[in-house]
PDB file of N, CA and C in Angstrom:
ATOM      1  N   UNK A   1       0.845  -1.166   0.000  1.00  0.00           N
ATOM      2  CA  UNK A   1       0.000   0.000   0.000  1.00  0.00           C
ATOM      3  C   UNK A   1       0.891   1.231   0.000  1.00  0.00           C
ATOM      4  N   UNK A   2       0.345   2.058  -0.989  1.00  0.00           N
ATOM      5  CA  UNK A   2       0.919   3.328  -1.241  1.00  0.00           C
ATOM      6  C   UNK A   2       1.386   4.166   0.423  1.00  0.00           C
ATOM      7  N   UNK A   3       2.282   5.286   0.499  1.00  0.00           N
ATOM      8  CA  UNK A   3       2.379   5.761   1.687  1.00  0.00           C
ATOM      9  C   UNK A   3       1.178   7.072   1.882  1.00  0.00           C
ATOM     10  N   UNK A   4       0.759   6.960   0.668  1.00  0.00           N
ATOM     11  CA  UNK A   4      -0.006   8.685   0.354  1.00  0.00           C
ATOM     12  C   UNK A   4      -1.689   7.809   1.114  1.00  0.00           C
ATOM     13  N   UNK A   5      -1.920   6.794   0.384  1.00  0.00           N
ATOM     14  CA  UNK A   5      -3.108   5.878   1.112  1.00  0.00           C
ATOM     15  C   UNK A   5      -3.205   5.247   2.463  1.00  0.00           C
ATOM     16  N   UNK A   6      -2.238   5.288   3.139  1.00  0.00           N
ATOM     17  CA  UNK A   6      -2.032   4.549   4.424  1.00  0.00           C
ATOM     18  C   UNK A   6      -2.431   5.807   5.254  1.00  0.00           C
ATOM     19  N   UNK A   7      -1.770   7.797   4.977  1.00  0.00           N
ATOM     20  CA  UNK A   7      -2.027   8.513   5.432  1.00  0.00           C
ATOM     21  C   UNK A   7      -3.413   9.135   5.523  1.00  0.00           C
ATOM     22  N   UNK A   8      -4.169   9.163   4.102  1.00  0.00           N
ATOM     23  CA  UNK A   8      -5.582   9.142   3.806  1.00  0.00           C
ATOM     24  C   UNK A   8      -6.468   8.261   4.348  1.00  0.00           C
ATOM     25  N   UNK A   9      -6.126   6.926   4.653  1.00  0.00           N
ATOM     26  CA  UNK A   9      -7.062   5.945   5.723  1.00  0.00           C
ATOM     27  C   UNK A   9      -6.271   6.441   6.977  1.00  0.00           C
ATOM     28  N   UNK A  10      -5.453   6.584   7.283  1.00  0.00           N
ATOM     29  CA  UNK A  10      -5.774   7.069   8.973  1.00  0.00           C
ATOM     30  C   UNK A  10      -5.947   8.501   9.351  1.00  0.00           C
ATOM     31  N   UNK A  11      -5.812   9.337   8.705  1.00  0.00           N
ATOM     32  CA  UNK A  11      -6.862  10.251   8.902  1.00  0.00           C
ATOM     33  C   UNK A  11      -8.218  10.259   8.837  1.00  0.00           C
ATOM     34  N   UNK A  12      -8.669   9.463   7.502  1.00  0.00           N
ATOM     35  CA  UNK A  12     -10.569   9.107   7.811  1.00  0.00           C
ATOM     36  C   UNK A  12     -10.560   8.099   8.834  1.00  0.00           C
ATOM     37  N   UNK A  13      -9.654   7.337   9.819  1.00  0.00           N
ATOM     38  CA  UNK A  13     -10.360   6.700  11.030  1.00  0.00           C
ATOM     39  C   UNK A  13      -9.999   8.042  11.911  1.00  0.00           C
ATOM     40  N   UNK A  14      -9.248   8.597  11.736  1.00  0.00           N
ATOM     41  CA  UNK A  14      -8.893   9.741  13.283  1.00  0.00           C
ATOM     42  C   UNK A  14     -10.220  10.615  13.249  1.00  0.00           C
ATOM     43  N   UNK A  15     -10.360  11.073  11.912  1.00  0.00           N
ATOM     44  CA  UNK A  15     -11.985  11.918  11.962  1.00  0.00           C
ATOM     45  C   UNK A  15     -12.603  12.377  12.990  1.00  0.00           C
ATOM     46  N   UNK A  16     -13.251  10.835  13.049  1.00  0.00           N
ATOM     47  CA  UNK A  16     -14.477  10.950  13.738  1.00  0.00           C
ATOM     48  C   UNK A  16     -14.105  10.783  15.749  1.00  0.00           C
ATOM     49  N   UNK A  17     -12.908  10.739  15.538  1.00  0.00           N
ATOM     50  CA  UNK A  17     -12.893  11.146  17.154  1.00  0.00           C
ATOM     51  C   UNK A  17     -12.290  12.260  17.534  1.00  0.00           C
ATOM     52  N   UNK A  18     -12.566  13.506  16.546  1.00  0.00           N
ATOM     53  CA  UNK A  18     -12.068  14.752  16.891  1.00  0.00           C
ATOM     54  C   UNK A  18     -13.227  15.431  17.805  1.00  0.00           C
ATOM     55  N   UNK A  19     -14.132  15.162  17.515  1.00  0.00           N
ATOM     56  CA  UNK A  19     -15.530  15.395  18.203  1.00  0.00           C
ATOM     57  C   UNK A  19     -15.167  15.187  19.798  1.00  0.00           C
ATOM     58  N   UNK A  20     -14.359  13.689  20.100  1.00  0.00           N
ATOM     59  CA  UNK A  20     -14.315  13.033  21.217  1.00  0.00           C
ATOM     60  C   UNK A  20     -13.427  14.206  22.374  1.00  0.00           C
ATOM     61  N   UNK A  21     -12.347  14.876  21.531  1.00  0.00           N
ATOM     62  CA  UNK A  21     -11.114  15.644  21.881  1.00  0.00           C
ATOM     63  C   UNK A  21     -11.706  17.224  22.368  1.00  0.00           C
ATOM     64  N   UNK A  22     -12.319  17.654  21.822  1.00  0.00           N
ATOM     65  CA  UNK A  22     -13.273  19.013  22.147  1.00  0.00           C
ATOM     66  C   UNK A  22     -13.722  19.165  23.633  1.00  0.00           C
ATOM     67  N   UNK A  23     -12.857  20.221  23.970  1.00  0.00           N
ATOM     68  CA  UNK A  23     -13.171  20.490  25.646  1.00  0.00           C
ATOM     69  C   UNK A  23     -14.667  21.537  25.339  1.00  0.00           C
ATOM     70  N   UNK A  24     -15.497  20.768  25.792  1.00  0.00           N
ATOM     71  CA  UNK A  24     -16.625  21.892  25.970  1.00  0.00           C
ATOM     72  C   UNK A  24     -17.184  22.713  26.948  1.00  0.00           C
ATOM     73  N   UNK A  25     -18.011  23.418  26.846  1.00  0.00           N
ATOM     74  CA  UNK A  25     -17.856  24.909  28.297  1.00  0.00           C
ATOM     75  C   UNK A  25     -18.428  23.815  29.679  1.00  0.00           C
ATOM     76  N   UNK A  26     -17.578  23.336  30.354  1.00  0.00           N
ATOM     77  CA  UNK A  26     -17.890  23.345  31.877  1.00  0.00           C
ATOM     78  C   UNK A  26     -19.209  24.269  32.649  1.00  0.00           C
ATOM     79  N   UNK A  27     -19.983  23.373  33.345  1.00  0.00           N
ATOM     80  CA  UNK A  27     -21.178  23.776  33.656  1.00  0.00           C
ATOM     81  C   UNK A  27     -20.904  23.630  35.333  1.00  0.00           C
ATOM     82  N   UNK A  28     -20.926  24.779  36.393  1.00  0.00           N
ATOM     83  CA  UNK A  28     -20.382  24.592  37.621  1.00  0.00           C
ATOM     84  C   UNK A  28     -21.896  24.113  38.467  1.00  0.00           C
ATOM     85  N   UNK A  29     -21.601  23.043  38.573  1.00  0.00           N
ATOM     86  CA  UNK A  29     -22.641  21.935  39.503  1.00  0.00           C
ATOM     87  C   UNK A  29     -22.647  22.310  40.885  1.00  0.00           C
ATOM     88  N   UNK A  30     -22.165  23.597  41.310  1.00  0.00           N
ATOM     89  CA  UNK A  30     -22.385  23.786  42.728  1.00  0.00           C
ATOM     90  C   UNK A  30     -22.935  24.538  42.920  1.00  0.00           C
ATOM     91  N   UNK A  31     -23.967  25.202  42.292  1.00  0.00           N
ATOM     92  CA  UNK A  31     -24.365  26.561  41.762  1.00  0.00           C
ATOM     93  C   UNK A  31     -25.390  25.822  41.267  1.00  0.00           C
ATOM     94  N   UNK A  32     -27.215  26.480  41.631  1.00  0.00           N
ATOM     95  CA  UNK A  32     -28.415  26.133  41.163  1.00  0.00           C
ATOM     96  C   UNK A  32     -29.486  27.337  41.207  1.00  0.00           C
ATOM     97  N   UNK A  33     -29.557  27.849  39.890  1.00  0.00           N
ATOM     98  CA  UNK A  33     -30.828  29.479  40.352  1.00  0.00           C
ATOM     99  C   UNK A  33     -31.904  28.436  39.935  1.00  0.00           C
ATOM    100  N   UNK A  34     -32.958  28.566  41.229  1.00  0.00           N
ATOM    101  CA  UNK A  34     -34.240  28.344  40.969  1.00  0.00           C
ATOM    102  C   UNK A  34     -35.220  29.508  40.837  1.00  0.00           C
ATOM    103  N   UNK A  35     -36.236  29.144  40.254  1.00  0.00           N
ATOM    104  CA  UNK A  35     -37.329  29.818  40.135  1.00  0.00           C
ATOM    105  C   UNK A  35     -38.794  29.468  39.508  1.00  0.00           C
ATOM    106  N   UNK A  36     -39.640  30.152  39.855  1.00  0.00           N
ATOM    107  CA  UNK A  36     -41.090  29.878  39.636  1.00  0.00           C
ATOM    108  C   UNK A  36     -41.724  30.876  38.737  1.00  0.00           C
ATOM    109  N   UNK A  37     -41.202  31.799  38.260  1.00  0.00           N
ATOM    110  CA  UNK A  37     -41.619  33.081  37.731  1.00  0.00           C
ATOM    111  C   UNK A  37     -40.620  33.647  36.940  1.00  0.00           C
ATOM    112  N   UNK A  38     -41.209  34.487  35.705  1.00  0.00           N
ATOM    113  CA  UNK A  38     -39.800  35.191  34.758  1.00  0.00           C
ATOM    114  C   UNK A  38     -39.699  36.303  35.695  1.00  0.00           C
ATOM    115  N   UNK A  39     -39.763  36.424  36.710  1.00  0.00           N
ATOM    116  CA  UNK A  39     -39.004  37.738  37.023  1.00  0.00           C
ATOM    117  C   UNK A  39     -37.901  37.297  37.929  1.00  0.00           C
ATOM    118  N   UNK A  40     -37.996  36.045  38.493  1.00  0.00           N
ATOM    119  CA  UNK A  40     -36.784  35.106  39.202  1.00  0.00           C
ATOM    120  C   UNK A  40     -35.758  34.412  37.941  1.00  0.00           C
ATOM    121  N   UNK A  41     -36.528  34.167  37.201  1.00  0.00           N
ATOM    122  CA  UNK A  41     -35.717  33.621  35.994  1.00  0.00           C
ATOM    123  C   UNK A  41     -34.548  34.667  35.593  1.00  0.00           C
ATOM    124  N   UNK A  42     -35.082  36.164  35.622  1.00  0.00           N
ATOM    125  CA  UNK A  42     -34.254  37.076  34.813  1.00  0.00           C
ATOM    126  C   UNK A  42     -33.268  37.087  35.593  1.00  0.00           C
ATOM    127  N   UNK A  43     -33.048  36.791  37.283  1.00  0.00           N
ATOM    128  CA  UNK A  43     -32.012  37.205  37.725  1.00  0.00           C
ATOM    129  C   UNK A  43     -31.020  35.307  37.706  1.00  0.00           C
ATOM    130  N   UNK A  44     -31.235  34.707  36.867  1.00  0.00           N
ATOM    131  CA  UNK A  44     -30.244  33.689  36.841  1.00  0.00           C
ATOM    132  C   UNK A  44     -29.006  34.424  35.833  1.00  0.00           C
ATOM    133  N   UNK A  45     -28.098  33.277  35.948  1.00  0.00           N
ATOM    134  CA  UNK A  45     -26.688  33.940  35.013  1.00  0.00           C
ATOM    135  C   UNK A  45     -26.630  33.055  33.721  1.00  0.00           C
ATOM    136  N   UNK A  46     -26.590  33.164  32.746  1.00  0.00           N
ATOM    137  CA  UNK A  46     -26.369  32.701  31.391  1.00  0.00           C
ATOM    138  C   UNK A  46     -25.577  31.630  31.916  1.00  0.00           C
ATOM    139  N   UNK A  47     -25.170  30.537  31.589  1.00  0.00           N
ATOM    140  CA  UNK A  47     -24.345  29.111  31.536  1.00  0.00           C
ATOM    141  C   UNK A  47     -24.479  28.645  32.991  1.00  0.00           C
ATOM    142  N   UNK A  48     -25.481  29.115  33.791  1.00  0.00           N
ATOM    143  CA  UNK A  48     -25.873  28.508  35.406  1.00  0.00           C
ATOM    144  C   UNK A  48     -26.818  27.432  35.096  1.00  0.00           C
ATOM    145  N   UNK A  49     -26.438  26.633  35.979  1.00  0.00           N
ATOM    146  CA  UNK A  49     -27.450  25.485  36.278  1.00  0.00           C
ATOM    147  C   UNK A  49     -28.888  26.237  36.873  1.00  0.00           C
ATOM    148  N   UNK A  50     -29.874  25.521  36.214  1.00  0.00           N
ATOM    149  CA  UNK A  50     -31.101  26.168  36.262  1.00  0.00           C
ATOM    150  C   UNK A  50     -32.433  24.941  36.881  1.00  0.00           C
ATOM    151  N   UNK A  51     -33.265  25.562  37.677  1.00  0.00           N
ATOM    152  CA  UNK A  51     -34.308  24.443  38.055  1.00  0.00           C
ATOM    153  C   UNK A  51     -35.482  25.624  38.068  1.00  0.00           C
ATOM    154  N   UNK A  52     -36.512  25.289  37.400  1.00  0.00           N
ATOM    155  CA  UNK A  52     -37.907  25.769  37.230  1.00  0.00           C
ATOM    156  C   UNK A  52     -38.841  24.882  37.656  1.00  0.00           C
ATOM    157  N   UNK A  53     -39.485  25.234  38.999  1.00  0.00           N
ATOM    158  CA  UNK A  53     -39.967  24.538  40.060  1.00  0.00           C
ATOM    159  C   UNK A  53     -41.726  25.238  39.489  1.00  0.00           C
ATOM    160  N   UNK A  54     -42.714  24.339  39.156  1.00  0.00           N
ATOM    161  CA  UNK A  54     -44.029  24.662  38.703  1.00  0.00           C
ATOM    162  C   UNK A  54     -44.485  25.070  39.644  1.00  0.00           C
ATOM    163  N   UNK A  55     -44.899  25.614  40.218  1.00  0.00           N
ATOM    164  CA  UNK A  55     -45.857  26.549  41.201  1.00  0.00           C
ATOM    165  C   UNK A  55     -47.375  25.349  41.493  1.00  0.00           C
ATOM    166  N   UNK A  56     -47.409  25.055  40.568  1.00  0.00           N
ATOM    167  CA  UNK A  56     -48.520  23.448  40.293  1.00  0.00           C
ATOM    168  C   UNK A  56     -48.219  22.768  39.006  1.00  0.00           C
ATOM    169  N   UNK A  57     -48.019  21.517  39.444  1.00  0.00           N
ATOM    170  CA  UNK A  57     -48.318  20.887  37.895  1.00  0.00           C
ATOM    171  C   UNK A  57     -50.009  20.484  37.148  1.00  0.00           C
ATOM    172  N   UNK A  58     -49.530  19.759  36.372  1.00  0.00           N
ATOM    173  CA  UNK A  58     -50.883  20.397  35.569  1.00  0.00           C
ATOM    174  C   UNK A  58     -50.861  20.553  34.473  1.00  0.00           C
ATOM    175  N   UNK A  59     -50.066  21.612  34.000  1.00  0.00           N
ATOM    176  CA  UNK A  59     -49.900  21.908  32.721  1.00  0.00           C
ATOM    177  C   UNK A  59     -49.079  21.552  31.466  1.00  0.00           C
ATOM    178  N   UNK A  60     -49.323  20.286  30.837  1.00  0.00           N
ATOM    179  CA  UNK A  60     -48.153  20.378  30.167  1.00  0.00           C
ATOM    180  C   UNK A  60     -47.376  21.130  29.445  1.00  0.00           C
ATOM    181  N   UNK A  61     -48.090  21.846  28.718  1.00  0.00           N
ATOM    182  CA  UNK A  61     -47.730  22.873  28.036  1.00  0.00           C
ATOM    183  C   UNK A  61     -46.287  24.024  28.669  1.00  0.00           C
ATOM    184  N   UNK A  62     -46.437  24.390  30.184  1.00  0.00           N
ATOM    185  CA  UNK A  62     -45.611  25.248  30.565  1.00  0.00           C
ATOM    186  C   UNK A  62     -44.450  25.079  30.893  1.00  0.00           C
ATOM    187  N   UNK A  63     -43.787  23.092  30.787  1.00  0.00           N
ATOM    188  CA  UNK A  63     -42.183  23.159  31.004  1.00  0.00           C
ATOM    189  C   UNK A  63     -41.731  23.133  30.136  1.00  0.00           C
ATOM    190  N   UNK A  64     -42.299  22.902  28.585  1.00  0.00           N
ATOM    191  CA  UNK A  64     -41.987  23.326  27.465  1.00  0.00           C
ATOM    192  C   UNK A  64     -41.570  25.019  27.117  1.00  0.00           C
ATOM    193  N   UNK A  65     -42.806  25.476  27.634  1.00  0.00           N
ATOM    194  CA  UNK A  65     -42.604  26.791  27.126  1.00  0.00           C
ATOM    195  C   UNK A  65     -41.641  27.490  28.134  1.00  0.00           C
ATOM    196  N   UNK A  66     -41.275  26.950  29.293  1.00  0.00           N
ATOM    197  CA  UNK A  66     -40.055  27.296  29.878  1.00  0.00           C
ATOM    198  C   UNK A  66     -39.124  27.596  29.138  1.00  0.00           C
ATOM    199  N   UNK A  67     -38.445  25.390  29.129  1.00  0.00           N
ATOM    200  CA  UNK A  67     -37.453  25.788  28.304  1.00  0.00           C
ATOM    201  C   UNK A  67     -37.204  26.004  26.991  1.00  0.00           C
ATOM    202  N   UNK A  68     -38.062  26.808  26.371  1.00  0.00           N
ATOM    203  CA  UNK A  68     -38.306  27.373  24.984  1.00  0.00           C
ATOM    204  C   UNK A  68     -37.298  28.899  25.276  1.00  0.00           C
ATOM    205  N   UNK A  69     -37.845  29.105  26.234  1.00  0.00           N
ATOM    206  CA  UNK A  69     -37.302  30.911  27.238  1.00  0.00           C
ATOM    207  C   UNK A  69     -36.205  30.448  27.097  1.00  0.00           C
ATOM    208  N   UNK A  70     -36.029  29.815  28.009  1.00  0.00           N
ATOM    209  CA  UNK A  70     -34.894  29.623  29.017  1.00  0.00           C
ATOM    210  C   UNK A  70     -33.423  28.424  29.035  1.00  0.00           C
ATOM    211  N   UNK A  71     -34.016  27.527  28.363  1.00  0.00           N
ATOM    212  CA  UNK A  71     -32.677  26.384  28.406  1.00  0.00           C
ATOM    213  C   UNK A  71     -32.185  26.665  27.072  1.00  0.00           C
ATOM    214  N   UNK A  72     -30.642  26.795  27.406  1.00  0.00           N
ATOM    215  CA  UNK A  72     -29.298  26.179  26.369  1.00  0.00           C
ATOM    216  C   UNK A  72     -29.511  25.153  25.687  1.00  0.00           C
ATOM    217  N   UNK A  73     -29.981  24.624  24.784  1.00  0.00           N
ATOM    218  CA  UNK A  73     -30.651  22.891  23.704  1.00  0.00           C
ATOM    219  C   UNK A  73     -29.325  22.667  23.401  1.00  0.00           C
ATOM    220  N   UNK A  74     -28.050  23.721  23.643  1.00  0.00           N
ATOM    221  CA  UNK A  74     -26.115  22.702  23.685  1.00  0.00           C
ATOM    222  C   UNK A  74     -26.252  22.414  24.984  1.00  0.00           C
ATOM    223  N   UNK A  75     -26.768  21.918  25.610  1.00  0.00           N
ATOM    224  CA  UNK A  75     -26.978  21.381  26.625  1.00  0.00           C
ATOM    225  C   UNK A  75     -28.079  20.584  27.027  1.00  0.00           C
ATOM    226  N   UNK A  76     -28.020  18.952  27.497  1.00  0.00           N
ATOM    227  CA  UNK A  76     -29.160  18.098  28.126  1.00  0.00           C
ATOM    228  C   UNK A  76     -30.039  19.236  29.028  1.00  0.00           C
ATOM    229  N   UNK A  77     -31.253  18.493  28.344  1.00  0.00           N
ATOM    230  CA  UNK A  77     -33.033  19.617  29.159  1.00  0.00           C
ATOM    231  C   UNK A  77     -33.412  18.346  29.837  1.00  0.00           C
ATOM    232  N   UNK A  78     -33.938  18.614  31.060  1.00  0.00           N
ATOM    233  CA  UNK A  78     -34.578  17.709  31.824  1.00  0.00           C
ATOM    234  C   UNK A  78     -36.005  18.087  31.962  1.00  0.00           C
ATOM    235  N   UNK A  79     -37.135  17.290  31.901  1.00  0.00           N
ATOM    236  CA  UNK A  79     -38.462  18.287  32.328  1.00  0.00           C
ATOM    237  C   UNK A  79     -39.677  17.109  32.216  1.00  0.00           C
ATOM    238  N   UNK A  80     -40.779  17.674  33.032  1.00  0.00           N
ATOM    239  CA  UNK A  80     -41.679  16.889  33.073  1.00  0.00           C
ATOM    240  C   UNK A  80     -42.634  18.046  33.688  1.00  0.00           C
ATOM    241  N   UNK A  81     -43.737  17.545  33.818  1.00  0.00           N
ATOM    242  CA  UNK A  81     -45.140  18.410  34.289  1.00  0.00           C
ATOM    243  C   UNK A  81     -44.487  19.573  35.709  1.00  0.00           C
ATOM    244  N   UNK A  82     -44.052  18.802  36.581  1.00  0.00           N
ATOM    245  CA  UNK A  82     -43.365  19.413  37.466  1.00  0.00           C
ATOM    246  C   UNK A  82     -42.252  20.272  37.521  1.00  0.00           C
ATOM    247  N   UNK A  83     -41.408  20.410  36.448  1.00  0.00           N
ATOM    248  CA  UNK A  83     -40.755  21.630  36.195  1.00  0.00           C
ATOM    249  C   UNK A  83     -39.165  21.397  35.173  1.00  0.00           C
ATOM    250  N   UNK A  84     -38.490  21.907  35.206  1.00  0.00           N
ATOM    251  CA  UNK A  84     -37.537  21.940  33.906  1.00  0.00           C
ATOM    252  C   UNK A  84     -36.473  21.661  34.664  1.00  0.00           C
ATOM    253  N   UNK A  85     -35.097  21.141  34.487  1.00  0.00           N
ATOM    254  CA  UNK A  85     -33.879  21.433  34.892  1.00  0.00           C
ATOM    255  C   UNK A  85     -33.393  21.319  33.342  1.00  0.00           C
ATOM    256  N   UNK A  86     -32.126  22.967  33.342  1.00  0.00           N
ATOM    257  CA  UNK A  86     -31.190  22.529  32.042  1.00  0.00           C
ATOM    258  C   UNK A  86     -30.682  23.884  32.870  1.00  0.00           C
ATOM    259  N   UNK A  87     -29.684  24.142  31.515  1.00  0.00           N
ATOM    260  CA  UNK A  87     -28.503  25.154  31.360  1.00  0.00           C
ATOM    261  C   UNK A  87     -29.034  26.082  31.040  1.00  0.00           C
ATOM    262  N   UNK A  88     -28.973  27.297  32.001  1.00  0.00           N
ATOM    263  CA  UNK A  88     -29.716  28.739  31.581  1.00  0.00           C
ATOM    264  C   UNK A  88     -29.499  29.460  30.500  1.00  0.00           C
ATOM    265  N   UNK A  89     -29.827  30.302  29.560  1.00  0.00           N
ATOM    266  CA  UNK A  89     -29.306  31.066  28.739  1.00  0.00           C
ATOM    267  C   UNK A  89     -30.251  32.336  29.155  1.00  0.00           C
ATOM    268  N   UNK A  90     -29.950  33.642  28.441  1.00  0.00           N
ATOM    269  CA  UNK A  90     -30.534  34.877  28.284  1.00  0.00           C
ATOM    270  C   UNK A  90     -30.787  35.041  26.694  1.00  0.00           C
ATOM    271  N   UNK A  91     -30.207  34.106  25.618  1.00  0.00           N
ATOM    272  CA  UNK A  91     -30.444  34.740  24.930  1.00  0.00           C
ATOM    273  C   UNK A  91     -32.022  34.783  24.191  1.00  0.00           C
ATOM    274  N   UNK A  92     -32.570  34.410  24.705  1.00  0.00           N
ATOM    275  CA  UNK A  92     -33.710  35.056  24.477  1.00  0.00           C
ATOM    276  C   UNK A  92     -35.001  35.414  25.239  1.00  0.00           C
ATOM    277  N   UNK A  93     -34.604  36.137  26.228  1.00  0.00           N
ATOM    278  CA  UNK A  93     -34.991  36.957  27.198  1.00  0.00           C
ATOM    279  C   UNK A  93     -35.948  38.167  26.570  1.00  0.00           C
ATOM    280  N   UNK A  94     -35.623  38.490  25.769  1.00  0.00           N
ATOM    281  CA  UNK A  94     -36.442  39.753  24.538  1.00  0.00           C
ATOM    282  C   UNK A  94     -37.590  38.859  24.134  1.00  0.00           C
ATOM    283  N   UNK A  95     -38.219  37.703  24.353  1.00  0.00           N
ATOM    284  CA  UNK A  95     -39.224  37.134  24.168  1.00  0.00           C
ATOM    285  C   UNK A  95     -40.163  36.629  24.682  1.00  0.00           C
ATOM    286  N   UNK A  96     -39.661  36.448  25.991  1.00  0.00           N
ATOM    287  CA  UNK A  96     -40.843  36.441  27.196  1.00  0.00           C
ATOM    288  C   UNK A  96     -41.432  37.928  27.761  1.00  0.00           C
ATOM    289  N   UNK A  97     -42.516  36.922  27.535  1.00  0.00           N
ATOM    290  CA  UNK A  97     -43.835  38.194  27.519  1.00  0.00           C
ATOM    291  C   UNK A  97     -44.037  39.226  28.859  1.00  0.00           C
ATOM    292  N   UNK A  98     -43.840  40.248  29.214  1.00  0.00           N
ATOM    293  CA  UNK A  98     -43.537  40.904  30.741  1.00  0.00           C
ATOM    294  C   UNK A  98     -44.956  40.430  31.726  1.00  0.00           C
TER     295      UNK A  98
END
């Protein structure tokens, strides 16, 4: 086997574990803003661990539309009737309704 082909197959196996090598943003697990309301929400910090505690469950509709607001989707969303856990963001804070 050529030396030019031996280099071209091990680069297409190295590929796909460059993905593996990527330090991604650290999320500090000691640190949790909760809240029940966007006006508690606004005072969390962008890349904070976040818990949205339902005031009642009930609704399905509202841990969705949480983390629609509110969770980072580069980051695992946790959620059920009872409330959301994910990675806070702001950026779209200009869209929840006052």
């Amino acid at each position: 086997m050529k030396i030019s082909t031996k280099l071209t197959l091990a680069a297409l196996l190295a590929l796909p574990l460059t993905g593996c090598l990527q330090q991604g943003s650290e999320v500090d697990q000691a640190m949790l803003c909760t809240y029940t309301t966007d006006a508690e929400a606004k005072l969390c910090k962008a890349g904070q661990m976040s818990w949205f505690k339902a005031a009642r469950a009930g609704n399905p509709q509202l841990p969705l539309s949480v983390a629609a607001a509110y969770c980072d989707f580069n980051h695992p969303v946790m959620y059920n009737e009872a409330g959301v856990i994910c990675v806070f963001t702001d950026k779209r804070l200009n869209l929840v309704k006052q």
